[in-house]
N, C-alpha and C. Protein backbone atom coordinates (compact mmCIF):
# COMPACT_ATOMS: atom_id res chain seq x y z
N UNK A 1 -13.81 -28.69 -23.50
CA UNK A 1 -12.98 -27.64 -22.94
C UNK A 1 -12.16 -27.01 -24.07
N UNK A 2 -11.73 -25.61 -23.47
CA UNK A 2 -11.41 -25.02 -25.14
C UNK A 2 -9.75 -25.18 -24.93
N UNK A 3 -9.16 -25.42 -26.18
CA UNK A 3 -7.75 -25.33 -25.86
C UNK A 3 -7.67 -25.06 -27.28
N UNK A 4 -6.32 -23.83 -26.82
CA UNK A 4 -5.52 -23.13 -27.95
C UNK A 4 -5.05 -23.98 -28.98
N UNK A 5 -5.21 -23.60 -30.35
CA UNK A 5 -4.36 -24.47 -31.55
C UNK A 5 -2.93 -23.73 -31.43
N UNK A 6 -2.55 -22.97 -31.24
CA UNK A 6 -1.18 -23.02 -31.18
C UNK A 6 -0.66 -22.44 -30.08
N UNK A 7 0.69 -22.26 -30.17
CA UNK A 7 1.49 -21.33 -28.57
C UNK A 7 0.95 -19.86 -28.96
N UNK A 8 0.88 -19.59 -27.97
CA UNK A 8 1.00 -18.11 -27.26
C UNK A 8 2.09 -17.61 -27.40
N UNK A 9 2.77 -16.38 -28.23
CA UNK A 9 3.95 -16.10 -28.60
C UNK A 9 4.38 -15.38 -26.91
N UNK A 10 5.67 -14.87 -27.15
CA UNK A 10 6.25 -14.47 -24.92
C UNK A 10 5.34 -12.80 -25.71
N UNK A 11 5.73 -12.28 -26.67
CA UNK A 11 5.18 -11.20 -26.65
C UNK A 11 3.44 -10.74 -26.62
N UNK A 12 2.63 -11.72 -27.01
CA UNK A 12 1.61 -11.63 -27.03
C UNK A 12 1.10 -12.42 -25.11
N UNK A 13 1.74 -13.04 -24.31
CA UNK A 13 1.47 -12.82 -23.15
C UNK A 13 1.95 -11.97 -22.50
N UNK A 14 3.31 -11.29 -22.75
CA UNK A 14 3.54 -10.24 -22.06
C UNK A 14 2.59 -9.24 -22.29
N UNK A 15 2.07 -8.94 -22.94
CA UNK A 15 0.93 -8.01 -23.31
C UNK A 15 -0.31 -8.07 -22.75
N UNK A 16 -0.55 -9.46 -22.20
CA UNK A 16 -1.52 -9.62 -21.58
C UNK A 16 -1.02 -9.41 -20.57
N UNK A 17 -0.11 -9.66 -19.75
CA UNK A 17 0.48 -9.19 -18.25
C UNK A 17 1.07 -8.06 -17.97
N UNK A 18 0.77 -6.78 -18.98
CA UNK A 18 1.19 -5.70 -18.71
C UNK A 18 1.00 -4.83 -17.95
N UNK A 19 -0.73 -5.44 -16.99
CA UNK A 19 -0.99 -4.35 -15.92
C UNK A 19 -0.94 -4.63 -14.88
N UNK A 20 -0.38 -6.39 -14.84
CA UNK A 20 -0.04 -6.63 -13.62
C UNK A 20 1.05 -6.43 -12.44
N UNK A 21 1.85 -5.54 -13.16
CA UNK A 21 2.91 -5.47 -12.46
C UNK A 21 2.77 -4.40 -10.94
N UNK A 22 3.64 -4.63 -10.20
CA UNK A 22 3.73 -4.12 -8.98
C UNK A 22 3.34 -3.03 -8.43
N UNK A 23 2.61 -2.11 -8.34
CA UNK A 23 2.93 -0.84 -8.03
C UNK A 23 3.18 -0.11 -6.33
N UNK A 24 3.87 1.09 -6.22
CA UNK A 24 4.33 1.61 -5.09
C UNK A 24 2.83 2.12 -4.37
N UNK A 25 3.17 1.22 -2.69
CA UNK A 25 1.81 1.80 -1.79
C UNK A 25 1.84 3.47 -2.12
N UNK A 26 0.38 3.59 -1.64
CA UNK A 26 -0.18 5.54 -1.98
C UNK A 26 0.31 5.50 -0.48
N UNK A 27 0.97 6.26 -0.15
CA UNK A 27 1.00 6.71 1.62
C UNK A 27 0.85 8.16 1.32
N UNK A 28 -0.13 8.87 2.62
CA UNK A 28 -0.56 10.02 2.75
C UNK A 28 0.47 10.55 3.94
N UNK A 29 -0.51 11.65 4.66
CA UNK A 29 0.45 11.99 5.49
C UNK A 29 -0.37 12.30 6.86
N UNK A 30 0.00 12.20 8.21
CA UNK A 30 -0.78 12.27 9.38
C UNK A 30 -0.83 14.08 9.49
N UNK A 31 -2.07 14.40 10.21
CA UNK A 31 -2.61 15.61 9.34
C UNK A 31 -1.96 16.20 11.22
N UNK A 32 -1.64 15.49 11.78
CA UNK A 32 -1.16 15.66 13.69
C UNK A 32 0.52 16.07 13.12
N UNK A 33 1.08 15.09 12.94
CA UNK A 33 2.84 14.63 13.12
C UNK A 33 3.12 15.24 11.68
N UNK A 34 2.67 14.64 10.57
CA UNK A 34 3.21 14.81 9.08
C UNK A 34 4.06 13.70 9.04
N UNK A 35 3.51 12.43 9.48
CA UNK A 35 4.39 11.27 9.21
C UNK A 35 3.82 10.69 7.77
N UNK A 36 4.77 9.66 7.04
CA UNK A 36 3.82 9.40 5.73
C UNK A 36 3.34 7.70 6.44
N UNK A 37 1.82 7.69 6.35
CA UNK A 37 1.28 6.66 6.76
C UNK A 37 0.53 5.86 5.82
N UNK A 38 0.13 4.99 5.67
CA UNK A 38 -0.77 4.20 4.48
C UNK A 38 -2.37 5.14 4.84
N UNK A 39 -3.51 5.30 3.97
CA UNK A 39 -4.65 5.67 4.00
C UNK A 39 -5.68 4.82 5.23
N UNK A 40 -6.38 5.59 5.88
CA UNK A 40 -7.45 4.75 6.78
C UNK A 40 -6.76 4.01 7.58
N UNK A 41 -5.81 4.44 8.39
CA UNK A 41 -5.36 3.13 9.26
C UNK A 41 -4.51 4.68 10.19
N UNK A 42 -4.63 4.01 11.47
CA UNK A 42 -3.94 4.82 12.74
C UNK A 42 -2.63 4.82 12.49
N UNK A 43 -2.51 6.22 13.00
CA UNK A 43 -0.57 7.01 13.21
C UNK A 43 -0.15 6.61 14.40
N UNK A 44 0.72 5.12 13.73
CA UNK A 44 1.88 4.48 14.74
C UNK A 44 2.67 5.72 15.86
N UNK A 45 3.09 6.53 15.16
CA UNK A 45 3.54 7.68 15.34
C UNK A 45 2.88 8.37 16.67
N UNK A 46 1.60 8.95 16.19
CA UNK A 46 0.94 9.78 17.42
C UNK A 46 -0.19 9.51 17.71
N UNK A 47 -0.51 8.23 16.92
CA UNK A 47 -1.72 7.56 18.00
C UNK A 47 -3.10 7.80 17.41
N UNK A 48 -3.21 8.86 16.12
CA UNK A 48 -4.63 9.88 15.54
C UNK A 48 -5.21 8.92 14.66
N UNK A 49 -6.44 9.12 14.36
CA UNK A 49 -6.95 8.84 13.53
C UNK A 49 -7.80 9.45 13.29
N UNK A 50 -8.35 10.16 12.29
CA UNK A 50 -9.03 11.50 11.38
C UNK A 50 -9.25 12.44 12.50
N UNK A 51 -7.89 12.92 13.30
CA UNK A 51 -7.80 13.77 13.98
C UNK A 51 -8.47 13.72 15.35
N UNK A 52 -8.30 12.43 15.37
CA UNK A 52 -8.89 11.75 17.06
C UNK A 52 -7.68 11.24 17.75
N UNK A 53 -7.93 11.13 18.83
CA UNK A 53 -6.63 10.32 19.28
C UNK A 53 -6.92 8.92 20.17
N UNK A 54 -6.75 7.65 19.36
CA UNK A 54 -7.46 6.35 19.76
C UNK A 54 -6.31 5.71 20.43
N UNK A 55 -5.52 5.82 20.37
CA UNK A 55 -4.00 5.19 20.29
C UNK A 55 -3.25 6.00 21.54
N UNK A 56 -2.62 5.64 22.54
CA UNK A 56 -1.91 5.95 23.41
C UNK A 56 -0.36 5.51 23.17
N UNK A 57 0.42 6.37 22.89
CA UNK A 57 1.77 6.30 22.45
C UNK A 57 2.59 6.96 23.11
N UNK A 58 3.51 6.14 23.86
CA UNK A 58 4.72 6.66 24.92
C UNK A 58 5.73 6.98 23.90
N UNK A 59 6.83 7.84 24.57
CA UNK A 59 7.73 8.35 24.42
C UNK A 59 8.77 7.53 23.79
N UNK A 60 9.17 6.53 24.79
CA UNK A 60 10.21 5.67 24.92
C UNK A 60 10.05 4.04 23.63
N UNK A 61 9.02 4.66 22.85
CA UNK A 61 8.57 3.90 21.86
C UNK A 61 9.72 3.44 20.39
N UNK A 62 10.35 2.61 19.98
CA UNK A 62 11.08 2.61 18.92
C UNK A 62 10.47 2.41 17.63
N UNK A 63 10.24 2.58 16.56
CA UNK A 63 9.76 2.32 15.11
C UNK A 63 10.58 2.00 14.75
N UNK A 64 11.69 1.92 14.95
CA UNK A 64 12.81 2.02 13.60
C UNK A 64 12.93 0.42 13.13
C-alpha cells in the first residue's frame, strides 16, 4: 500500500480542496407564477410543471 514519505503541507491540501466548496442552488423561475423554484421539480406555488398543471393547490395553503 502506498504511503506518503512526508506531511502534506495545509497549503498544498487546501489546494487540493479548492473545488470542493459549497455552492448556491441554480433556482429558475415558474414560467405560470414567476416564483423562484429549483429546476425539474413542480411549483409548490401553482401546482405547474412545464406548463401543465399536475398539482392541485388551494388557496388557504401556507409556505412560509
Amino acid at each position: 500500500m502506498a504511503v506518503p514519505k512526508r506531511k502534506v503541507s495545509q497549503a498544498r491540501g487546501a489546494k487540493r480542496r479548492a473545488h470542493l466548496a459549497l455552492k448556491a442552488k441554480q433556482l429558475g423561475t415558474c414560467s405560470r407564477c414567476s416564483q423562484r423554484i429549483l429546476p425539474h421539480t413542480v411549483c409548490v406555488y401553482c401546482g405547474t410543471y412545464r406548463e401543465e398543471v399536475v398539482l392541485k393547490v388551494s388557496e388557504n395553503d401556507d409556505l412560509s
